[in-house]
N, C-alpha and C. Protein backbone atom coordinates (compact mmCIF):
# COMPACT_ATOMS: atom_id res chain seq x y z
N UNK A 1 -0.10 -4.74 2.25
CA UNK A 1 -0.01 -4.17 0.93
C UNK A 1 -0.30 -2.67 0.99
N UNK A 2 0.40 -1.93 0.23
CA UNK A 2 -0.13 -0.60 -0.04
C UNK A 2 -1.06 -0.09 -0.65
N UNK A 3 -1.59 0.99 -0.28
CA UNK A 3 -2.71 1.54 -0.95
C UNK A 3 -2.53 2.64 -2.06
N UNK A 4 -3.50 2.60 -3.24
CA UNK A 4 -3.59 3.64 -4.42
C UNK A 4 -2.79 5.01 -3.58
N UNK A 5 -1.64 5.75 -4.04
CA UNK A 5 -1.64 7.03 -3.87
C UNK A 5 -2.52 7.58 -4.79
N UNK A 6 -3.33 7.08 -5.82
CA UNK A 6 -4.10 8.02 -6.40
C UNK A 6 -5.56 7.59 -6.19
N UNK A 7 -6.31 8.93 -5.73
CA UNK A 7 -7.61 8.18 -5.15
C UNK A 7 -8.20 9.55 -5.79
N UNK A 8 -9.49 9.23 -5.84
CA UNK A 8 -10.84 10.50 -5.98
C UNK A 8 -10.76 11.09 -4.95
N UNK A 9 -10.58 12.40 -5.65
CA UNK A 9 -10.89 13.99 -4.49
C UNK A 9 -12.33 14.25 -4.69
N UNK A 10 -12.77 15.35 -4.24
CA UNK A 10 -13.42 16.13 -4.05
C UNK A 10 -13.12 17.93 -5.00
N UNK A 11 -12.31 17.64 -5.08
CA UNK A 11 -11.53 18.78 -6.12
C UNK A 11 -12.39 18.76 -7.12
N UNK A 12 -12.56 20.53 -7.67
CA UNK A 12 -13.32 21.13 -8.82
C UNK A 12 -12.32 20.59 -9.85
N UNK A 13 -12.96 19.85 -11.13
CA UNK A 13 -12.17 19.64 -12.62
C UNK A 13 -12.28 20.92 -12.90
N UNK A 14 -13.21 21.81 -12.74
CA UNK A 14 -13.50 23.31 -13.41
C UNK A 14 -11.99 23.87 -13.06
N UNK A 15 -12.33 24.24 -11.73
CA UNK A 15 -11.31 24.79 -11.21
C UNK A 15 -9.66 24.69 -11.52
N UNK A 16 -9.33 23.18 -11.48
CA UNK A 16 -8.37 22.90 -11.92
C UNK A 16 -7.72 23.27 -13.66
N UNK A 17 -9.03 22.68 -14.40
CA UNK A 17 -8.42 23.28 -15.74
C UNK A 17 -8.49 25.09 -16.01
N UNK A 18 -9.06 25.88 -15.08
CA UNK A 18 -8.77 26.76 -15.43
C UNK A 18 -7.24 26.87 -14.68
N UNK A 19 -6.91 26.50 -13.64
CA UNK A 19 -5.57 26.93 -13.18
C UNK A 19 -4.37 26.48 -14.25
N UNK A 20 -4.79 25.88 -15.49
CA UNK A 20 -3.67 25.63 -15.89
C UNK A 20 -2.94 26.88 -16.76
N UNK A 21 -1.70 27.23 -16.60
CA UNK A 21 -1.36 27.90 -17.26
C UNK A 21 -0.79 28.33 -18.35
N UNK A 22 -0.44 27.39 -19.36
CA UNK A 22 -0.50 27.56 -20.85
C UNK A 22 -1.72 27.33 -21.41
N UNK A 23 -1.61 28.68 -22.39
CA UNK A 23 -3.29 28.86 -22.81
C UNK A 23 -3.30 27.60 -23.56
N UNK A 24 -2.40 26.98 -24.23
CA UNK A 24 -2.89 25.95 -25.22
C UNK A 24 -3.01 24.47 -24.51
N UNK A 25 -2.49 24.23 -23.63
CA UNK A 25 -2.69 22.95 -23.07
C UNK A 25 -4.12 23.15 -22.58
N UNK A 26 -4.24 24.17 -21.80
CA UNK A 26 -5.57 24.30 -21.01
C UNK A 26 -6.99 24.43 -21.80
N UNK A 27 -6.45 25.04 -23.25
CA UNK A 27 -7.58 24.94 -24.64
C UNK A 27 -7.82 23.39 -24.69
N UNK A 28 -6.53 22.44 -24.78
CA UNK A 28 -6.55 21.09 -24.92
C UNK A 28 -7.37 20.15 -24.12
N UNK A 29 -6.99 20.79 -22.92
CA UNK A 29 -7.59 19.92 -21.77
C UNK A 29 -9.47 20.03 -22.00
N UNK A 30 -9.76 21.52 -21.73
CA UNK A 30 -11.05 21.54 -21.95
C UNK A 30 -11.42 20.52 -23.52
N UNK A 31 -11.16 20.89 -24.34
CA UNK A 31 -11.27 20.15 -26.01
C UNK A 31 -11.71 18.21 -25.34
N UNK A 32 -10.65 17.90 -24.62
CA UNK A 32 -10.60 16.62 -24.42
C UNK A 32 -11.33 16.32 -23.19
N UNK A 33 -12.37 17.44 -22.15
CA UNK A 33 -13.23 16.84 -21.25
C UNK A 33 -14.21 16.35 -21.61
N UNK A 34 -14.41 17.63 -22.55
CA UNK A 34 -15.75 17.43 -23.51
C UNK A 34 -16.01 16.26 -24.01
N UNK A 35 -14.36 15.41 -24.82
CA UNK A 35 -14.32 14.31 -25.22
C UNK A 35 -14.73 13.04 -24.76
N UNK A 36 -14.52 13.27 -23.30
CA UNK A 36 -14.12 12.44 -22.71
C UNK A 36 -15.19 12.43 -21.69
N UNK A 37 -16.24 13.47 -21.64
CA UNK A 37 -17.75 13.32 -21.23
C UNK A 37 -18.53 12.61 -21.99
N UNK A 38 -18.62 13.06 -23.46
CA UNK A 38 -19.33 12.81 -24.29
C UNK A 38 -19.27 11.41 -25.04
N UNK A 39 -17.89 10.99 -25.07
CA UNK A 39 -17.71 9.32 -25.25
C UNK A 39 -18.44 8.51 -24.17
N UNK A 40 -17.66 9.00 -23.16
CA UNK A 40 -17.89 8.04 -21.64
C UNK A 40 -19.50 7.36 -21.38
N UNK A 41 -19.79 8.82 -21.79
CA UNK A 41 -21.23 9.24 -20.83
C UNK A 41 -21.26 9.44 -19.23
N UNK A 42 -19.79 9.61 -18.59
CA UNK A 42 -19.69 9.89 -17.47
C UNK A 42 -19.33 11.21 -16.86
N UNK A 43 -18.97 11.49 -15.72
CA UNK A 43 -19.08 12.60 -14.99
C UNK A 43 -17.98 12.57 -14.47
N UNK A 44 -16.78 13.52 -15.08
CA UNK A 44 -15.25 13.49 -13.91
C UNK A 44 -14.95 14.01 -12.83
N UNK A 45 -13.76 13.51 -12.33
CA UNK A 45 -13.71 13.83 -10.91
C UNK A 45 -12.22 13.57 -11.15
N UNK A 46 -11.64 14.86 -9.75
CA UNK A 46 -10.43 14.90 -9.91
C UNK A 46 -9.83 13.61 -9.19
N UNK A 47 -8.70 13.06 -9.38
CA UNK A 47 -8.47 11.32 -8.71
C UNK A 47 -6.38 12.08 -8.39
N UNK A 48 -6.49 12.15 -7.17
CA UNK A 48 -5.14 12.92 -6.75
C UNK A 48 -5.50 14.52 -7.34
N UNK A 49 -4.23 15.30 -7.22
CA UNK A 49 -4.37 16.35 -7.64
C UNK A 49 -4.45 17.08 -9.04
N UNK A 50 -3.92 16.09 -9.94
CA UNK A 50 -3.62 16.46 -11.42
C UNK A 50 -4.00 15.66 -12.51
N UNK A 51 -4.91 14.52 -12.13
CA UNK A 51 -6.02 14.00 -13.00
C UNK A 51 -7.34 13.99 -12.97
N UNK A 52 -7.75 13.39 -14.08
CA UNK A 52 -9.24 13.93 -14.68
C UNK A 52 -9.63 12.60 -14.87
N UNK A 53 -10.48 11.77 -13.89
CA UNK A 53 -10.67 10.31 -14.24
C UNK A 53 -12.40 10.29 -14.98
N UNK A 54 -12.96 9.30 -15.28
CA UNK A 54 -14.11 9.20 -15.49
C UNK A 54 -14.51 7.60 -15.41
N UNK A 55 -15.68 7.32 -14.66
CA UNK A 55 -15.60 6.20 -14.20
C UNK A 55 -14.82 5.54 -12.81
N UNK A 56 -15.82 4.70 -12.74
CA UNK A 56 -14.51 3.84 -11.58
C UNK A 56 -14.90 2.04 -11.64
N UNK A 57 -13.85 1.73 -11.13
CA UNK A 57 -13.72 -0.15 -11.65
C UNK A 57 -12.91 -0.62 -10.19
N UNK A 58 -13.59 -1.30 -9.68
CA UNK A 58 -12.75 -2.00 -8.38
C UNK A 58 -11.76 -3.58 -9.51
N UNK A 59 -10.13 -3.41 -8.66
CA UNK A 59 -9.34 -4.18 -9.58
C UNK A 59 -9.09 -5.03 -8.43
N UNK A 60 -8.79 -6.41 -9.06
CA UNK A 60 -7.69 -7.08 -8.27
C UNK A 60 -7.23 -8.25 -8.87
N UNK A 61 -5.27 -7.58 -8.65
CA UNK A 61 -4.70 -8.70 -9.48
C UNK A 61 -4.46 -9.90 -8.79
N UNK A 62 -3.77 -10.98 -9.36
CA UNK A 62 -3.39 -12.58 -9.45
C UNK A 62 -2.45 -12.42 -8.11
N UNK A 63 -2.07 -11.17 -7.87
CA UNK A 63 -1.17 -11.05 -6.78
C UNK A 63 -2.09 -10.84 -5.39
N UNK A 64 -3.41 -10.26 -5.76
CA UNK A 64 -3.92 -10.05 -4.42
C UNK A 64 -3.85 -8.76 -4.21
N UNK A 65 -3.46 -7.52 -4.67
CA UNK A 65 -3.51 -6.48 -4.83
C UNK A 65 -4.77 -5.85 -5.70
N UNK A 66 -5.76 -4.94 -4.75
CA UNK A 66 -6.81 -4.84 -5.44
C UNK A 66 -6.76 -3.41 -4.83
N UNK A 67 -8.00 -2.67 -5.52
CA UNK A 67 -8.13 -1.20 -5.27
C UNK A 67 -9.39 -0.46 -6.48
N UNK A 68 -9.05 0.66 -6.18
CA UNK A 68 -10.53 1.32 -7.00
C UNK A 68 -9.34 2.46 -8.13
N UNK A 69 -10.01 2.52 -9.14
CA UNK A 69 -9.40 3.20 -10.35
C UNK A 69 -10.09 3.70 -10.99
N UNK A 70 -10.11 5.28 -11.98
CA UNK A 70 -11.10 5.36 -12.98
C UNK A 70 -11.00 4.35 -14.11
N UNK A 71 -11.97 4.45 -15.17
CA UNK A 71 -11.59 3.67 -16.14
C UNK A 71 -11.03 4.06 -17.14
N UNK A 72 -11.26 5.61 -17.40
CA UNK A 72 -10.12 6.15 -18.04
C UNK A 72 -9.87 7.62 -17.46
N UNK A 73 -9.08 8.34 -18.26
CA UNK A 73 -8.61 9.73 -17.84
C UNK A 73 -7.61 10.49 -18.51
N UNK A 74 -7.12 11.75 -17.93
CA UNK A 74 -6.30 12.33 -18.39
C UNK A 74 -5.67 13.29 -17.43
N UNK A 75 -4.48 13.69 -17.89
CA UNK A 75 -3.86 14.81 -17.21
C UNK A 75 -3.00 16.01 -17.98
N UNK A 76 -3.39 16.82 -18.24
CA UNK A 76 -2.56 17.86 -18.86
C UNK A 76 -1.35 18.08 -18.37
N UNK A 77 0.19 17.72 -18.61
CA UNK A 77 0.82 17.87 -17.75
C UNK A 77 1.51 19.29 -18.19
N UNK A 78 2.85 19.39 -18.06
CA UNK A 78 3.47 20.33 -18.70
C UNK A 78 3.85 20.09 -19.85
N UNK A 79 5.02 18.70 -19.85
CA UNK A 79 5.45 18.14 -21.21
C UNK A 79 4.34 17.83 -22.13
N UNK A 80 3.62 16.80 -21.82
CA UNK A 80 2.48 16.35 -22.76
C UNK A 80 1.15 16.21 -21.84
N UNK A 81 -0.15 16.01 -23.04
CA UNK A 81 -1.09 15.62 -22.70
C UNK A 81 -1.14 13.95 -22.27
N UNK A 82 -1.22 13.44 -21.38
CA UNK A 82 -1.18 12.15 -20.76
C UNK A 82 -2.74 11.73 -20.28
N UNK A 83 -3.23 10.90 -21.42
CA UNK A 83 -4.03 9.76 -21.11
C UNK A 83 -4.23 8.74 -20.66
N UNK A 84 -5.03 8.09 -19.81
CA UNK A 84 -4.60 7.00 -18.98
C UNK A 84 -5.71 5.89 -19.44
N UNK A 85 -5.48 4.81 -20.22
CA UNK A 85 -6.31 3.77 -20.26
C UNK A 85 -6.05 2.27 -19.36
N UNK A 86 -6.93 1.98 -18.48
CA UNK A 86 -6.52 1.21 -17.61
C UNK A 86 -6.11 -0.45 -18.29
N UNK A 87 -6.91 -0.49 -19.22
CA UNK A 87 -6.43 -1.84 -19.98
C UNK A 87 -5.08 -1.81 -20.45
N UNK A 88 -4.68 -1.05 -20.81
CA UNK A 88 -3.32 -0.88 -21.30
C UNK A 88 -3.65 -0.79 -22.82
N UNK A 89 -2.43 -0.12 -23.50
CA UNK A 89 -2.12 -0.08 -24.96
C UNK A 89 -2.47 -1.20 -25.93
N UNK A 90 -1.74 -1.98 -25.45
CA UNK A 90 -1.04 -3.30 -26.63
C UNK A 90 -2.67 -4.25 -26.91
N UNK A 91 -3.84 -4.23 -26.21
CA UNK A 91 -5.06 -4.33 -26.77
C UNK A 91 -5.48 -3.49 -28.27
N UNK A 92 -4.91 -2.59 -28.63
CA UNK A 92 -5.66 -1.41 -29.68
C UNK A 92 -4.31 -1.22 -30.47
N UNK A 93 -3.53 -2.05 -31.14
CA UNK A 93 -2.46 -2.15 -31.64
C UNK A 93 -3.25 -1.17 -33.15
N UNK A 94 -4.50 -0.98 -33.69
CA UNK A 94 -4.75 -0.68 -34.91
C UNK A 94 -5.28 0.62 -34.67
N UNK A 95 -5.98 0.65 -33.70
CA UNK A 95 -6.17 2.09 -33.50
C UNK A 95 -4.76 3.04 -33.29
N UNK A 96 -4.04 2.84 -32.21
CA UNK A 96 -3.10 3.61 -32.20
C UNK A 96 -2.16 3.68 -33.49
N UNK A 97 -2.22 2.61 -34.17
CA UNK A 97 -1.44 3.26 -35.44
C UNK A 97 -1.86 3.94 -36.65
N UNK A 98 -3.56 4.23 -36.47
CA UNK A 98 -3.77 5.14 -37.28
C UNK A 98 -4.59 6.70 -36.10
N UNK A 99 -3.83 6.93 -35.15
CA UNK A 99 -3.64 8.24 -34.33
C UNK A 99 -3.35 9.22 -34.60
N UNK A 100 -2.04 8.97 -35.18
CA UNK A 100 -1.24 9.89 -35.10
C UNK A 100 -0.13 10.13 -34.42
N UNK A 101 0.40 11.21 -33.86
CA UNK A 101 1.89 11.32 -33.64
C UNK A 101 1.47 10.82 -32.04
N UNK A 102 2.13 10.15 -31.23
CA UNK A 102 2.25 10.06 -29.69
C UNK A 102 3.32 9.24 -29.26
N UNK A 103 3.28 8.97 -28.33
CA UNK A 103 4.45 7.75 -27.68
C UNK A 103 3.14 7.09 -26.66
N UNK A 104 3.81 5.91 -25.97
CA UNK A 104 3.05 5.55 -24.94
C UNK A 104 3.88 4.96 -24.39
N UNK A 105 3.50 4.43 -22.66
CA UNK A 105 3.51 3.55 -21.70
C UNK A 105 3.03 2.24 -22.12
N UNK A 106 2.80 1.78 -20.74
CA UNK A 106 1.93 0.83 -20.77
C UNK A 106 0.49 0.68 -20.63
N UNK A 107 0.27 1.63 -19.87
CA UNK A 107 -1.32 2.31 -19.36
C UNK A 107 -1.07 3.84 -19.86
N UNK A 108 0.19 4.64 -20.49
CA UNK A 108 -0.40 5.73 -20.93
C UNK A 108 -0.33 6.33 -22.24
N UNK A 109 -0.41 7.41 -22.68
CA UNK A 109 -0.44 8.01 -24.14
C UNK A 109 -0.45 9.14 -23.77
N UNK A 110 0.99 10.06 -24.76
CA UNK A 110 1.84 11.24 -24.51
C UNK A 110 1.20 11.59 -25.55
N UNK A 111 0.92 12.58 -25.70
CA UNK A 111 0.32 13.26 -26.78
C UNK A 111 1.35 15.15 -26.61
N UNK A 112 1.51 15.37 -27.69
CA UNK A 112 1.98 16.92 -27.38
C UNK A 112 0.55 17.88 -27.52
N UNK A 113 0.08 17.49 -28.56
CA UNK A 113 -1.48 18.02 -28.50
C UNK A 113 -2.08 17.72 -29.48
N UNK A 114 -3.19 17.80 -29.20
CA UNK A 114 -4.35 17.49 -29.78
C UNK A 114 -4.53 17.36 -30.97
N UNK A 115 -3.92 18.31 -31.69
CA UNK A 115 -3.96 18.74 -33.36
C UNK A 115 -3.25 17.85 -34.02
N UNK A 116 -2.32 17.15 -32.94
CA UNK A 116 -1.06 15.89 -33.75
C UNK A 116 -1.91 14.36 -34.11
N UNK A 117 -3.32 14.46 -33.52
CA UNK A 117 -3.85 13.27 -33.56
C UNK A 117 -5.07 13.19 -34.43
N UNK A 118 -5.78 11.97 -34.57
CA UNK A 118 -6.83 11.93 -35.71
C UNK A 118 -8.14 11.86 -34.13
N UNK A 119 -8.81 12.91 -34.19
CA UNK A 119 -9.97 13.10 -32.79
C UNK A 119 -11.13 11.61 -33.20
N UNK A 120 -11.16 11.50 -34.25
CA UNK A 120 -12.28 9.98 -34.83
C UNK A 120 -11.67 8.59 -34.14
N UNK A 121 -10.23 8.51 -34.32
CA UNK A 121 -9.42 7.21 -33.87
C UNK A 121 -9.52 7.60 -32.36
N UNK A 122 -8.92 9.19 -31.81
CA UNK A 122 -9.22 8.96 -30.21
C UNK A 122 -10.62 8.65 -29.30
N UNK A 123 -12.14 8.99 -29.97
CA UNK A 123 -13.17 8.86 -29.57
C UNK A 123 -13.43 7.11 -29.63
N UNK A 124 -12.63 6.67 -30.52
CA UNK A 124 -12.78 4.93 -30.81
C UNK A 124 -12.24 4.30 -29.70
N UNK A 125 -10.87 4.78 -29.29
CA UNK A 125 -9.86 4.36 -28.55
C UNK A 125 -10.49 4.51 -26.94
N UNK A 126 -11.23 5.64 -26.83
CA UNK A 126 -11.60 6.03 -25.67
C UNK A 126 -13.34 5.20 -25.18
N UNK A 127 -13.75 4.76 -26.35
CA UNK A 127 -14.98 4.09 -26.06
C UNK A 127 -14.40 2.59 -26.19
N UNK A 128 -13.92 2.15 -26.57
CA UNK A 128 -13.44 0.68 -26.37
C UNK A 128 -12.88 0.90 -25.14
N UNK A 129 -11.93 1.48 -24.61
CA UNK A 129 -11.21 1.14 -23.45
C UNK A 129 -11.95 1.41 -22.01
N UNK A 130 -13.16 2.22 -22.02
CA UNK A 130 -13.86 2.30 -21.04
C UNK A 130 -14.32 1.25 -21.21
N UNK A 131 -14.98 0.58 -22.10
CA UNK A 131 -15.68 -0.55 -22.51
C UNK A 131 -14.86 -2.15 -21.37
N UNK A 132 -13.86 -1.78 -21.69
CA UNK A 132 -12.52 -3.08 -21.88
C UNK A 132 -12.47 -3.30 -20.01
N UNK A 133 -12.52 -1.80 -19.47
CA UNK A 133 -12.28 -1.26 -18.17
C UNK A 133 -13.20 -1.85 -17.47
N UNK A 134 -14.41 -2.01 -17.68
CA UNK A 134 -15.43 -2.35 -17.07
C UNK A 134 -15.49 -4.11 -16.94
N UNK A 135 -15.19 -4.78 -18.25
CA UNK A 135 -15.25 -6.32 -18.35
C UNK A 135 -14.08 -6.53 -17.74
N UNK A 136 -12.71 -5.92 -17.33
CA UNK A 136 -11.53 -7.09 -16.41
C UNK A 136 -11.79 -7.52 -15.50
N UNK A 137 -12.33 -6.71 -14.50
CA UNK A 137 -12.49 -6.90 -12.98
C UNK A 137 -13.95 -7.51 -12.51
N UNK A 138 -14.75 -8.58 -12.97
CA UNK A 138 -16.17 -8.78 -12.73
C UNK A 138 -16.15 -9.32 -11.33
């Protein structure tokens, strides 16, 4: 079986969000570490080169495929702000519909920014799903 291409670096989060170069995503990103410290209660770390995880959860599915993951995260990309909840979406069918504007995956959430969303529903969304992250894999 293959292994996570996305694993925990050693890489500065500092560092990284300052390299980003639109002032407003990179306003965003910081806006949402803070968030995403202060919900968690955890400490991020870069996981590959262009995410912001917090937490970690050893997984393994029905298939036998197991590995280490944060429990949640983010990545400022270019197009959108991309959140990563490891439970997946379709758990929080009520939260996400009172958000605001986004699209999603299955494990993610496109956001264009920050200002398009309700920050009360994302701090909800983000403490349940760390929550959720922790009880799959016992």
């Amino acid at each position: 079986m293959s292994e996570n291409k996305t694993r925990a670096t050693r890489a500065s989060v500092d560092e990284f969000i300052q390299g980003i170069e639109n002032e407003n995503r990179r306003a965003d990103a910081v806006q949402l570490l803070k968030i995403m410290k202060d919900v968690t209660k955890l400490e991020p770390r870069m996981w590959g080169p262009s995410i912001i995880g917090f937490g970690e959860v050893h997984y393994k599915y029905e298939s036998g495929r197991e590995g280490d993951f944060f429990q949640v995260g983010f990545s400022p990309r270019k197009q959108n702000l991309v959140l990563y909840i490891v439970p997946g979406f379709s758990r929080y069918p009520e939260l996400l519909r009172d958000l605001g504007r986004h699209k999603t995956g299955k494990s993610c959430l496109y956001l264009n920014k920050l200002a398009d969303i309700d920050l009360t529903v994302l701090k909800k969304l983000i403490k349940q799903s760390t929550r959720d992250a922790k009880s799959l894999w016992k």
